[in-house]
N, C-alpha and C. Protein backbone atom coordinates (compact mmCIF):
# COMPACT_ATOMS: atom_id res chain seq x y z
N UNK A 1 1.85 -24.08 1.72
CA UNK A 1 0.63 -23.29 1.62
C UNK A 1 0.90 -22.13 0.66
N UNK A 2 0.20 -22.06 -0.32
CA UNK A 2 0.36 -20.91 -0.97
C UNK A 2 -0.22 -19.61 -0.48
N UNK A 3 -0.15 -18.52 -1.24
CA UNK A 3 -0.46 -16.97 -1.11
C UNK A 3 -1.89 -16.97 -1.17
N UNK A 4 -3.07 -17.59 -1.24
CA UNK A 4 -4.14 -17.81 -1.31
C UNK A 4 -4.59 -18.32 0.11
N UNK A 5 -4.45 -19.36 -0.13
CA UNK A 5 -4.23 -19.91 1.30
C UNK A 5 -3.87 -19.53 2.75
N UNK A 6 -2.94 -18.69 2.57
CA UNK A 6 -2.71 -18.42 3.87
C UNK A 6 -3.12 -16.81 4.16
N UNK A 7 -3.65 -16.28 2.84
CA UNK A 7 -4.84 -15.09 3.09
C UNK A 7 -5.86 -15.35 3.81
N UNK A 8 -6.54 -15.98 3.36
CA UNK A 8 -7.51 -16.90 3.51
C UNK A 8 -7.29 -17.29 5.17
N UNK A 9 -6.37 -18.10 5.40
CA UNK A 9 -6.46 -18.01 6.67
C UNK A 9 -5.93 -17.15 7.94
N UNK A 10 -5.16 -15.78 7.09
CA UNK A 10 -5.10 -14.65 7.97
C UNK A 10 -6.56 -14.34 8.38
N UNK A 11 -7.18 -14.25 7.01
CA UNK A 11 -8.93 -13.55 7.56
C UNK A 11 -9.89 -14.06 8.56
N UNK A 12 -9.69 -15.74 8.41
CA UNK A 12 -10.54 -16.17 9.08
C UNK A 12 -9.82 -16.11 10.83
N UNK A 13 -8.75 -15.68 11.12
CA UNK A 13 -8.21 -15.65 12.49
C UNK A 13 -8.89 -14.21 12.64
N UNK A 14 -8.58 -13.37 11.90
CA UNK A 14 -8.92 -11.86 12.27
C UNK A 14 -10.41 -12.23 12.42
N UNK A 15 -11.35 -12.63 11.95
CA UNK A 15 -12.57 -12.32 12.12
C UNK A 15 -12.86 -13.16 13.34
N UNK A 16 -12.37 -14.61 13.82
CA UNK A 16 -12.68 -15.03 14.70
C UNK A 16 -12.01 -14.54 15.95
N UNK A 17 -10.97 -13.22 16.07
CA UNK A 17 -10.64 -12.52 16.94
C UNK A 17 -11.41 -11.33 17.35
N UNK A 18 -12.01 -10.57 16.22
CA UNK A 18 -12.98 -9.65 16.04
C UNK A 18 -14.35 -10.48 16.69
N UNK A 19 -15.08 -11.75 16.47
CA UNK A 19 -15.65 -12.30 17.41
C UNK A 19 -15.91 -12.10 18.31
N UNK A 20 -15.12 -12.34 19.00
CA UNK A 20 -14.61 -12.23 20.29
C UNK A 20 -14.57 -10.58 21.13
N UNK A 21 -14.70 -9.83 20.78
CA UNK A 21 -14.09 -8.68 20.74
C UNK A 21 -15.22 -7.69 20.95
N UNK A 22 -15.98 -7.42 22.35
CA UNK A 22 -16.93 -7.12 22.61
C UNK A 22 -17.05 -5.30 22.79
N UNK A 23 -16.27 -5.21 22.77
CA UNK A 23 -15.39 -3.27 22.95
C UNK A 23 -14.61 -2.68 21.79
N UNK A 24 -15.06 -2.70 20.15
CA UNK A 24 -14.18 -2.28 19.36
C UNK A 24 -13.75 -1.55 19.59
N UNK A 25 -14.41 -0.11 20.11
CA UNK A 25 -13.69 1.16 20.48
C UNK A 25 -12.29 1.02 21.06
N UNK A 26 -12.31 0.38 22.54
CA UNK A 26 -11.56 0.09 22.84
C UNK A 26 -10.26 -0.47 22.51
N UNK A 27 -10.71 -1.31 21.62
CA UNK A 27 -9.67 -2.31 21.28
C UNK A 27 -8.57 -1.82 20.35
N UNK A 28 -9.31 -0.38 19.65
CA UNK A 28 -8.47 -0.24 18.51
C UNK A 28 -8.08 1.29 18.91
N UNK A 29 -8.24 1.37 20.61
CA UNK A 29 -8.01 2.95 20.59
C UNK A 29 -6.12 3.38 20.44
N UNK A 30 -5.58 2.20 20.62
CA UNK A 30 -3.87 2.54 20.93
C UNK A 30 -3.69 3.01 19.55
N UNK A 31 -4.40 2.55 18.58
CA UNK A 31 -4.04 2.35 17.56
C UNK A 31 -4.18 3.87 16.66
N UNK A 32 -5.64 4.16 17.23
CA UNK A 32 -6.27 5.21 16.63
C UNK A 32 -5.19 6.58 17.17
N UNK A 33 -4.38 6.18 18.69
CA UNK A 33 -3.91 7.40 19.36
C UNK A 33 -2.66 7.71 18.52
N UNK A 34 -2.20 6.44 17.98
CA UNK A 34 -0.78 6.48 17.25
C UNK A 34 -1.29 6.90 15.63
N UNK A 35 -2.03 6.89 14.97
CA UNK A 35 -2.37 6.83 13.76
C UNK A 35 -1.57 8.20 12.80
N UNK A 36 -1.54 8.33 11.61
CA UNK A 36 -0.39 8.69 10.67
C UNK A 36 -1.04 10.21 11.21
N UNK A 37 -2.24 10.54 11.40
CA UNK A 37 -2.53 12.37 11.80
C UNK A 37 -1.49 12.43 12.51
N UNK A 38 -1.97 11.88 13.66
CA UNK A 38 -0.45 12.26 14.91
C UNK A 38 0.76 12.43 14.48
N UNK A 39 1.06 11.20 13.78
CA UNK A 39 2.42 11.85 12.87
C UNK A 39 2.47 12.99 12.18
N UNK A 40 1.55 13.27 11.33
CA UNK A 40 1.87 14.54 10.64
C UNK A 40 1.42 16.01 11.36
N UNK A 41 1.19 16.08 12.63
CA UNK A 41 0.58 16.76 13.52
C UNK A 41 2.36 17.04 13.99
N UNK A 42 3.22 16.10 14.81
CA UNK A 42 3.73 16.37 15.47
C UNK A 42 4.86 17.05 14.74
N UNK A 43 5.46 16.14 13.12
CA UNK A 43 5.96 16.69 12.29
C UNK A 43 5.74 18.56 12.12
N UNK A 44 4.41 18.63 11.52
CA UNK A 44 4.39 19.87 11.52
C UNK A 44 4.39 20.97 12.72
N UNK A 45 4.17 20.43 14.34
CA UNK A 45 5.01 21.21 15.01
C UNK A 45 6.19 21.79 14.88
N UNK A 46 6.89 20.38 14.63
CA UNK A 46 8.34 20.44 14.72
C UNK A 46 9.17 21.17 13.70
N UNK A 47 8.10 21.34 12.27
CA UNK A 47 8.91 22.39 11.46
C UNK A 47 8.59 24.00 11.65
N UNK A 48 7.35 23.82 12.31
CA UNK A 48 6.88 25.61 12.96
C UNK A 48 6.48 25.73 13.94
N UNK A 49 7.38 25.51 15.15
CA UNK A 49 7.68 25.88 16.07
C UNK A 49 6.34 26.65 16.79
N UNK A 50 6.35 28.04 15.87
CA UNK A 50 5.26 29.15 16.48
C UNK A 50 4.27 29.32 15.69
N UNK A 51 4.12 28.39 15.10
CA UNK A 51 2.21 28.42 14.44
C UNK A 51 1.44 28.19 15.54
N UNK A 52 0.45 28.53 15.08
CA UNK A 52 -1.18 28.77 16.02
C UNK A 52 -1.65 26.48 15.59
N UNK A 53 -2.32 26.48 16.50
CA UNK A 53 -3.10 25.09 15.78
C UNK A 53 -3.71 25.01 15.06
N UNK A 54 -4.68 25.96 14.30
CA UNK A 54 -5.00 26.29 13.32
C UNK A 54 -4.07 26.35 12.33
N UNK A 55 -2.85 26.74 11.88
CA UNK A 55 -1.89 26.33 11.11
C UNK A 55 -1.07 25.42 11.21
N UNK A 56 -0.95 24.66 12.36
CA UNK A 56 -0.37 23.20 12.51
C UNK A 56 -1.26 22.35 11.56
N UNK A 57 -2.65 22.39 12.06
CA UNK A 57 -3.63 21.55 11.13
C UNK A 57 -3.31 21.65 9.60
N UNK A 58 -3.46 22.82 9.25
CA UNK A 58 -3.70 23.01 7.97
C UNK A 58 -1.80 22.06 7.39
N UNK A 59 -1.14 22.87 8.28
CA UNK A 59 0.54 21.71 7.65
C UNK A 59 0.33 20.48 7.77
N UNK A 60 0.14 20.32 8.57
CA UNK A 60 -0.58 18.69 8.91
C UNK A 60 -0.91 17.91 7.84
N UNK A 61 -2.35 19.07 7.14
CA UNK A 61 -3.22 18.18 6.39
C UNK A 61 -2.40 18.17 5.24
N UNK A 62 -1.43 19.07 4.88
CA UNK A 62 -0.88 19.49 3.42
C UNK A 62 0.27 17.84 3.07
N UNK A 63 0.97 17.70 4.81
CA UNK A 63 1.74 16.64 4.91
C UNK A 63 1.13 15.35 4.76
N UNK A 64 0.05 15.36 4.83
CA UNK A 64 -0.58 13.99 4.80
C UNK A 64 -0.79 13.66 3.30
N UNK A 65 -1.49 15.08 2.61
CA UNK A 65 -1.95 14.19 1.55
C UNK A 65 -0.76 14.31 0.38
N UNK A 66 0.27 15.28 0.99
CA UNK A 66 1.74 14.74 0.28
C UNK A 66 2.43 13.53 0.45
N UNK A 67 1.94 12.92 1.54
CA UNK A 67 2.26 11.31 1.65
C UNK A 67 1.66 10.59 1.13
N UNK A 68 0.41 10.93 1.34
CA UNK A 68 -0.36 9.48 0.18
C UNK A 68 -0.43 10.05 -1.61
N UNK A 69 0.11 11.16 -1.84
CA UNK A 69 0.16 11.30 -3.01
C UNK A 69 1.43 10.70 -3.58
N UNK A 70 2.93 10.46 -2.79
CA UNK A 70 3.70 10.10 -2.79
C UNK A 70 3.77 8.40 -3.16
N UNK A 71 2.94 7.92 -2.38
CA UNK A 71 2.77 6.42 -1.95
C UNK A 71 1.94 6.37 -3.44
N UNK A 72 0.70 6.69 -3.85
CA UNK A 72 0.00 6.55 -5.00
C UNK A 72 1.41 6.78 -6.12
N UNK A 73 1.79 8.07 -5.75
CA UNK A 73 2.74 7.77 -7.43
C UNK A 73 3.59 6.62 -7.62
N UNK A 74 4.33 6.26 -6.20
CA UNK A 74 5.28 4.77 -6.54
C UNK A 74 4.13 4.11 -6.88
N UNK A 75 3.14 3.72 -6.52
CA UNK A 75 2.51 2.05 -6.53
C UNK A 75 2.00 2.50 -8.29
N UNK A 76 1.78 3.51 -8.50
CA UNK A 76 1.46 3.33 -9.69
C UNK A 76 2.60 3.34 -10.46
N UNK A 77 3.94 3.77 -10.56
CA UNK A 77 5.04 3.50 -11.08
C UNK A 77 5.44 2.10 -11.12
N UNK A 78 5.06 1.69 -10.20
CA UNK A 78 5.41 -0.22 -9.68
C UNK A 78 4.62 -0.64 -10.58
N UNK A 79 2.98 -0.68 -10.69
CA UNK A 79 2.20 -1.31 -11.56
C UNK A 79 2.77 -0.69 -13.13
N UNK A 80 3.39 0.08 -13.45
CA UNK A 80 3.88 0.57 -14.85
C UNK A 80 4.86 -0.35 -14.88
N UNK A 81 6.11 -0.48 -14.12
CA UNK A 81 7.11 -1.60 -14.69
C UNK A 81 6.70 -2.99 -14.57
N UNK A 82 5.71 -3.21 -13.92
CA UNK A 82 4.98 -4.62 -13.59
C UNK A 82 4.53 -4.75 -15.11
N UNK A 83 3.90 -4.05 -15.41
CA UNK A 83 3.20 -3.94 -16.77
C UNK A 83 4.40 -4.46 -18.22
N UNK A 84 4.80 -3.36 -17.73
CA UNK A 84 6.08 -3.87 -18.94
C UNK A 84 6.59 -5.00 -18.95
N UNK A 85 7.19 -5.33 -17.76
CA UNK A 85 8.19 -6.52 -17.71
C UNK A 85 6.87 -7.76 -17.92
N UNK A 86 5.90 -7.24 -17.56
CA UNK A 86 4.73 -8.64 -18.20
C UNK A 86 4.55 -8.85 -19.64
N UNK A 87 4.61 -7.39 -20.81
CA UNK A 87 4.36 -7.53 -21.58
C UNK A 87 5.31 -7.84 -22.37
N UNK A 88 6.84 -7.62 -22.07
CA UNK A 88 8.40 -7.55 -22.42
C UNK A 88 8.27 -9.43 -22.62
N UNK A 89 7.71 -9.99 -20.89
CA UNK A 89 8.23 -11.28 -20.86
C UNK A 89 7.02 -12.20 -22.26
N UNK A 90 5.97 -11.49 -22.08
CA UNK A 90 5.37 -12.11 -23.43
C UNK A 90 5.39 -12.39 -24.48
N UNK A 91 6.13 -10.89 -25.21
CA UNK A 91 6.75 -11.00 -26.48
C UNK A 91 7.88 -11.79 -26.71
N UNK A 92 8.54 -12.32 -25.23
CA UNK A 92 9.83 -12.43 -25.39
C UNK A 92 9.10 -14.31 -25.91
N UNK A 93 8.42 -14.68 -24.91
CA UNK A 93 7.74 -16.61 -25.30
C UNK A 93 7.25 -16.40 -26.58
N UNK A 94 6.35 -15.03 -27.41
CA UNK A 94 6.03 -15.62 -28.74
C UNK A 94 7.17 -15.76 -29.47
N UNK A 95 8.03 -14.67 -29.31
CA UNK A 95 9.20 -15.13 -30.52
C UNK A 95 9.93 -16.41 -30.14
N UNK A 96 9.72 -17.00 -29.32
CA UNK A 96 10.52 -17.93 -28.96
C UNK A 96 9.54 -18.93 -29.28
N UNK A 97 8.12 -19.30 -28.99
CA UNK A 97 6.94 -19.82 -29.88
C UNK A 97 7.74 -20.01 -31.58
N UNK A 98 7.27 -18.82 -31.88
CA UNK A 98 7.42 -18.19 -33.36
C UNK A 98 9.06 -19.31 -33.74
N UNK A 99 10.27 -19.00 -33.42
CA UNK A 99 11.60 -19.78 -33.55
C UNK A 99 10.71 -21.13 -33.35
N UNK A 100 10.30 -21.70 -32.80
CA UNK A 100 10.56 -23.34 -32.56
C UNK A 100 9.41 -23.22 -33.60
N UNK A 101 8.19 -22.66 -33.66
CA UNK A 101 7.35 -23.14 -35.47
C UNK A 101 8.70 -23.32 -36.47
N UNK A 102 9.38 -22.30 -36.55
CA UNK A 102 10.00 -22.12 -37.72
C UNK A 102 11.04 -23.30 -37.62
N UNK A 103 11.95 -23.28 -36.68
CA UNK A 103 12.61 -24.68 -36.41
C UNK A 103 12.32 -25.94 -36.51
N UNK A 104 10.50 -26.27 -36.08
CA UNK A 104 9.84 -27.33 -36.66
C UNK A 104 9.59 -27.64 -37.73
N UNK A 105 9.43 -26.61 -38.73
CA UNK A 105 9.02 -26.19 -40.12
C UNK A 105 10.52 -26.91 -40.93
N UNK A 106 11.54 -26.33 -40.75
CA UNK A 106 12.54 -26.90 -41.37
C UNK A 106 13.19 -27.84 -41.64
């Protein structure tokens, strides 16, 4: 089964589980209780001790969107060498194109 394919049939299980699934609230509350705020909530306790919650929040929020700014710069660094090594491997088949014309030619 290829990478298509078995997308494809991740979705159609999730939706025919979601079906089923008469209490979303519910269903997704463990999820919602664990979710990355909490992490960066408890984090920023843990580095200031004696802040007010009003300044937990605000560390909180500073930690969060230093994480997804983090995560955005790799994936876009990833799509930069993706890029290259696509365009590297291209040039690399024309000249190698290009050699076998010329090799045919002779």
């Amino acid at each position: 089964m290829n990478a298509s394919e078995q997308s494809m049939r991740m979705r159609l299980a999730a939706h025919k589980s979601w079906s089923t699934t008469t209490d979303r609230s519910a269903r997704t509350e463990a999820a919602r209780k664990a979710s990355h705020h909490t992490r960066f909530l408890t984090k920023a306790r843990e580095m200031h001790p004696g802040a007010t919650e009003t300044q937990i929040e605000a560390v909180a929020d500073s930690l969060r969107k230093a994480h997804y700014t983090e995560l955005a710069l790799k994936s876009a660094q990833a799509r930069r060498v993706k890029s290259e090594q696509a365009k590297q491997a291209k040039r690399s088949r024309q000249l190698e194109q290009i050699a076998q014309l010329e090799n045919n030619a002779a």
